[in-house]
N, C-alpha and C. Protein backbone atom coordinates (compact mmCIF):
# COMPACT_ATOMS: atom_id res chain seq x y z
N UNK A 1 89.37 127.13 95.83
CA UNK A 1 89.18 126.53 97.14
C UNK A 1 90.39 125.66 97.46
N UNK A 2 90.75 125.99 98.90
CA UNK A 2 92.15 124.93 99.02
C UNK A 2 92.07 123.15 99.42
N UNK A 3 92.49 122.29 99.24
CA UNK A 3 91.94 120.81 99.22
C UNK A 3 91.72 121.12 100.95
N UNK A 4 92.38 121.60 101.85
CA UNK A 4 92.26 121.75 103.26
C UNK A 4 90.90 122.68 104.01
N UNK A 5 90.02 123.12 103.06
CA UNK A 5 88.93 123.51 102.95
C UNK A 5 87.99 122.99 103.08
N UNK A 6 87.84 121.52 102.24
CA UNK A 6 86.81 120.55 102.11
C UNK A 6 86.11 119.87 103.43
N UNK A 7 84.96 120.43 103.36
CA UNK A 7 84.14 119.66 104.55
C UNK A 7 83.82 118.45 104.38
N UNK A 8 83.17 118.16 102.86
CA UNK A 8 82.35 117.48 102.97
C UNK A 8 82.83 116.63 101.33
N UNK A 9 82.81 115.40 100.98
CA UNK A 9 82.57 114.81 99.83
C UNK A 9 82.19 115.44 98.97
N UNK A 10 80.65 116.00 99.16
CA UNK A 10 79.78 117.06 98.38
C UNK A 10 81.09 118.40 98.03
N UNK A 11 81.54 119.11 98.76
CA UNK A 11 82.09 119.45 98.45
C UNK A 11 83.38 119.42 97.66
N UNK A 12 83.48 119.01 96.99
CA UNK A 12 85.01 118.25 96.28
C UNK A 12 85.00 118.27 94.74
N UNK A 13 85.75 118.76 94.13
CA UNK A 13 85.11 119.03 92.31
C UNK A 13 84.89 117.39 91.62
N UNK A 14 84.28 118.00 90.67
CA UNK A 14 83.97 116.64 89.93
C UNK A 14 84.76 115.66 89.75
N UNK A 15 85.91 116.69 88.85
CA UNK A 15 87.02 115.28 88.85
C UNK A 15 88.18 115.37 90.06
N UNK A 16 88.46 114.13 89.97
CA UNK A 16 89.25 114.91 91.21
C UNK A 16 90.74 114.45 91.34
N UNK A 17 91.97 114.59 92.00
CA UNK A 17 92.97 114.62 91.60
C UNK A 17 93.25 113.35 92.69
N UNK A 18 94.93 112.91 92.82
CA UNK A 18 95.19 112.01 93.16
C UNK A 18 95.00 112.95 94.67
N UNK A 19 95.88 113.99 95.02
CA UNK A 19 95.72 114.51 96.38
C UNK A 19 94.74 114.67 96.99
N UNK A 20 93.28 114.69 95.94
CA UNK A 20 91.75 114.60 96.75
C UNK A 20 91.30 113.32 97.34
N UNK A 21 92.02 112.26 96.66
CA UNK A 21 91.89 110.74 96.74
C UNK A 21 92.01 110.55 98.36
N UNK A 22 93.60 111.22 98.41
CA UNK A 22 94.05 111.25 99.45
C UNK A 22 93.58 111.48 100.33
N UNK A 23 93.25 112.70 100.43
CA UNK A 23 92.38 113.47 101.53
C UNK A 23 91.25 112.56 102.06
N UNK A 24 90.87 112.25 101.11
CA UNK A 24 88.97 111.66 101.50
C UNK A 24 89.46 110.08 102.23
N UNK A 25 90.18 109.51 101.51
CA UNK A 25 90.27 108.16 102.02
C UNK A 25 91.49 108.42 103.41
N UNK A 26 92.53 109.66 103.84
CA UNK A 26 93.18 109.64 104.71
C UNK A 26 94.33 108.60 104.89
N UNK A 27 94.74 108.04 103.59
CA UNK A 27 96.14 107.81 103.63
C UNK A 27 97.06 108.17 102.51
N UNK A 28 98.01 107.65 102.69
CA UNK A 28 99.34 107.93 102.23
C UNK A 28 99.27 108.15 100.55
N UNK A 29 100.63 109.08 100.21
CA UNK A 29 100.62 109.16 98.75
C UNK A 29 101.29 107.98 98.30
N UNK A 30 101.95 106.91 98.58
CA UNK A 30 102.16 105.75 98.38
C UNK A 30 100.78 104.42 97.92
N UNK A 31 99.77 105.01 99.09
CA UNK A 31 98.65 103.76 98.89
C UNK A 31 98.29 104.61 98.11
N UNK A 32 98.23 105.81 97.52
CA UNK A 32 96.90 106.26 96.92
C UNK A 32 97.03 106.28 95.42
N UNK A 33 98.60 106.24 94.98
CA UNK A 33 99.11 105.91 93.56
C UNK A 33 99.25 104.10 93.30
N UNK A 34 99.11 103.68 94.42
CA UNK A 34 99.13 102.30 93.93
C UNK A 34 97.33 101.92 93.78
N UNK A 35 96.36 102.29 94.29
CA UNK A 35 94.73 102.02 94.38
C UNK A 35 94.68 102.70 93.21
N UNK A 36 95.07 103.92 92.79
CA UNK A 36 94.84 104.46 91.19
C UNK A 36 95.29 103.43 90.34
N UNK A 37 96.38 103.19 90.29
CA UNK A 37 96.91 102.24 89.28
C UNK A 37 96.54 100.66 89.68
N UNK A 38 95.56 101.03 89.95
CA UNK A 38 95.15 99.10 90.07
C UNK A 38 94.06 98.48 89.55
N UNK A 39 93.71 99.74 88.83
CA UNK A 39 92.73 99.33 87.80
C UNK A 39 91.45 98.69 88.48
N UNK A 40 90.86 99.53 89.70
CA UNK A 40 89.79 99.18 89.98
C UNK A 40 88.36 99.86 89.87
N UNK A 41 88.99 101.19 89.14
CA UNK A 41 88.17 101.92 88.71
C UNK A 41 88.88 103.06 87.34
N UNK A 42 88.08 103.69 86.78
CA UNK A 42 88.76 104.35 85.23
C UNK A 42 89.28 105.48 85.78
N UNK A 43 90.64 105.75 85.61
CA UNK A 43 91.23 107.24 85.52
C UNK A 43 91.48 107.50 84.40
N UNK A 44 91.91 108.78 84.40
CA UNK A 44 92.43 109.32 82.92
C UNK A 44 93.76 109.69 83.12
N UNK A 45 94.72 110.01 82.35
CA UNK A 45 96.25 110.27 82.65
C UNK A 45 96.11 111.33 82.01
N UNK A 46 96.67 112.09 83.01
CA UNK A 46 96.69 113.84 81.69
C UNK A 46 98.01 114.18 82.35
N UNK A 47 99.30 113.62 81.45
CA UNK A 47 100.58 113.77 81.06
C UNK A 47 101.09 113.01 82.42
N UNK A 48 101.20 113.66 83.68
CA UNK A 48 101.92 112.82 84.50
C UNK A 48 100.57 112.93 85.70
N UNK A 49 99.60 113.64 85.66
CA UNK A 49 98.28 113.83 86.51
C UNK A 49 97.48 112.81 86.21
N UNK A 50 97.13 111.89 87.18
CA UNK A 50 96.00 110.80 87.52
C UNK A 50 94.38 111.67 87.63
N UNK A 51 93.29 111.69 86.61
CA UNK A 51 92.16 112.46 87.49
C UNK A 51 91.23 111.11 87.37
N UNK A 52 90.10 111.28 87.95
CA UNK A 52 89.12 110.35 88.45
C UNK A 52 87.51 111.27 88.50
N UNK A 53 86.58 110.68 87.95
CA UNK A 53 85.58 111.22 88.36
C UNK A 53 84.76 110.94 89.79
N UNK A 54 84.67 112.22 89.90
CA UNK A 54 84.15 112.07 91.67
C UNK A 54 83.04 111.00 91.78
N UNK A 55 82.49 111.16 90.97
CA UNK A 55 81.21 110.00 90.52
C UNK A 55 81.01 108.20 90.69
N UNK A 56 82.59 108.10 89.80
CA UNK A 56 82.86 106.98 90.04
C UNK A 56 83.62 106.63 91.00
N UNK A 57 84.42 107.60 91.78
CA UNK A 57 84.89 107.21 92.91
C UNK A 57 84.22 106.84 94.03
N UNK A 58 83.57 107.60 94.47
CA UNK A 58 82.52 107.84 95.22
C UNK A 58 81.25 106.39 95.39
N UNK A 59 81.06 105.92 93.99
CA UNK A 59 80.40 104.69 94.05
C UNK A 59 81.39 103.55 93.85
N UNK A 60 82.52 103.20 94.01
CA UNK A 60 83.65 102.57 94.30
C UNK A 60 83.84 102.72 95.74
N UNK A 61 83.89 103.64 96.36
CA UNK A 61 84.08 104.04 97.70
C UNK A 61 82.53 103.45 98.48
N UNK A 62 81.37 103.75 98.04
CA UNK A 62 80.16 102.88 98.63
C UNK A 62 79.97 101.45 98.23
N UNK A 63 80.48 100.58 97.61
CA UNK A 63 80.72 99.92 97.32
C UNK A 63 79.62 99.23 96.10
C-alpha cells in the first residue's frame, strides 16, 4: 500500500515510519525528526530508520 493511500489512522501499519509520522500529523520532515528525537515517546532505531509503534503514537497523539 502506498503512504498516499491512507485514509484513515486505522489504516496505517503497526509500526510506523518517520514518513507516516509525517503524513498523519501534516508537517515537515524537519519537525518530524526533531518530535522523534525528543524523547517523548519510545522509538526504536533500526540502523539509520526511526520506527514507532502506531499504538503508542496514536495515544501520544490523543493525549
Amino acid at each position: 500500500m502506498n503512504p498516499t493511500e491512507y485514509k484513515s489512522k486505522a489504516d496505517y501499519p503497526s509500526v510506523l515510519t518517520a514518513k507516516d509520522v509525517q503524513e498523519i500529523l501534516g508537517i515537515g520532515e524537519r519537525q518530524t525528526y526533531e518530535l522523534l528525537n525528543s524523547g517523548q515517546f519510545h522509538v526504536v532505531r533500526v540502523g539509520r530508520m526511526i520506527k514507532i509503534s502506531k499504538e503508542v503514537f496514536l495515544k501520544w497523539l490523543e493525549g
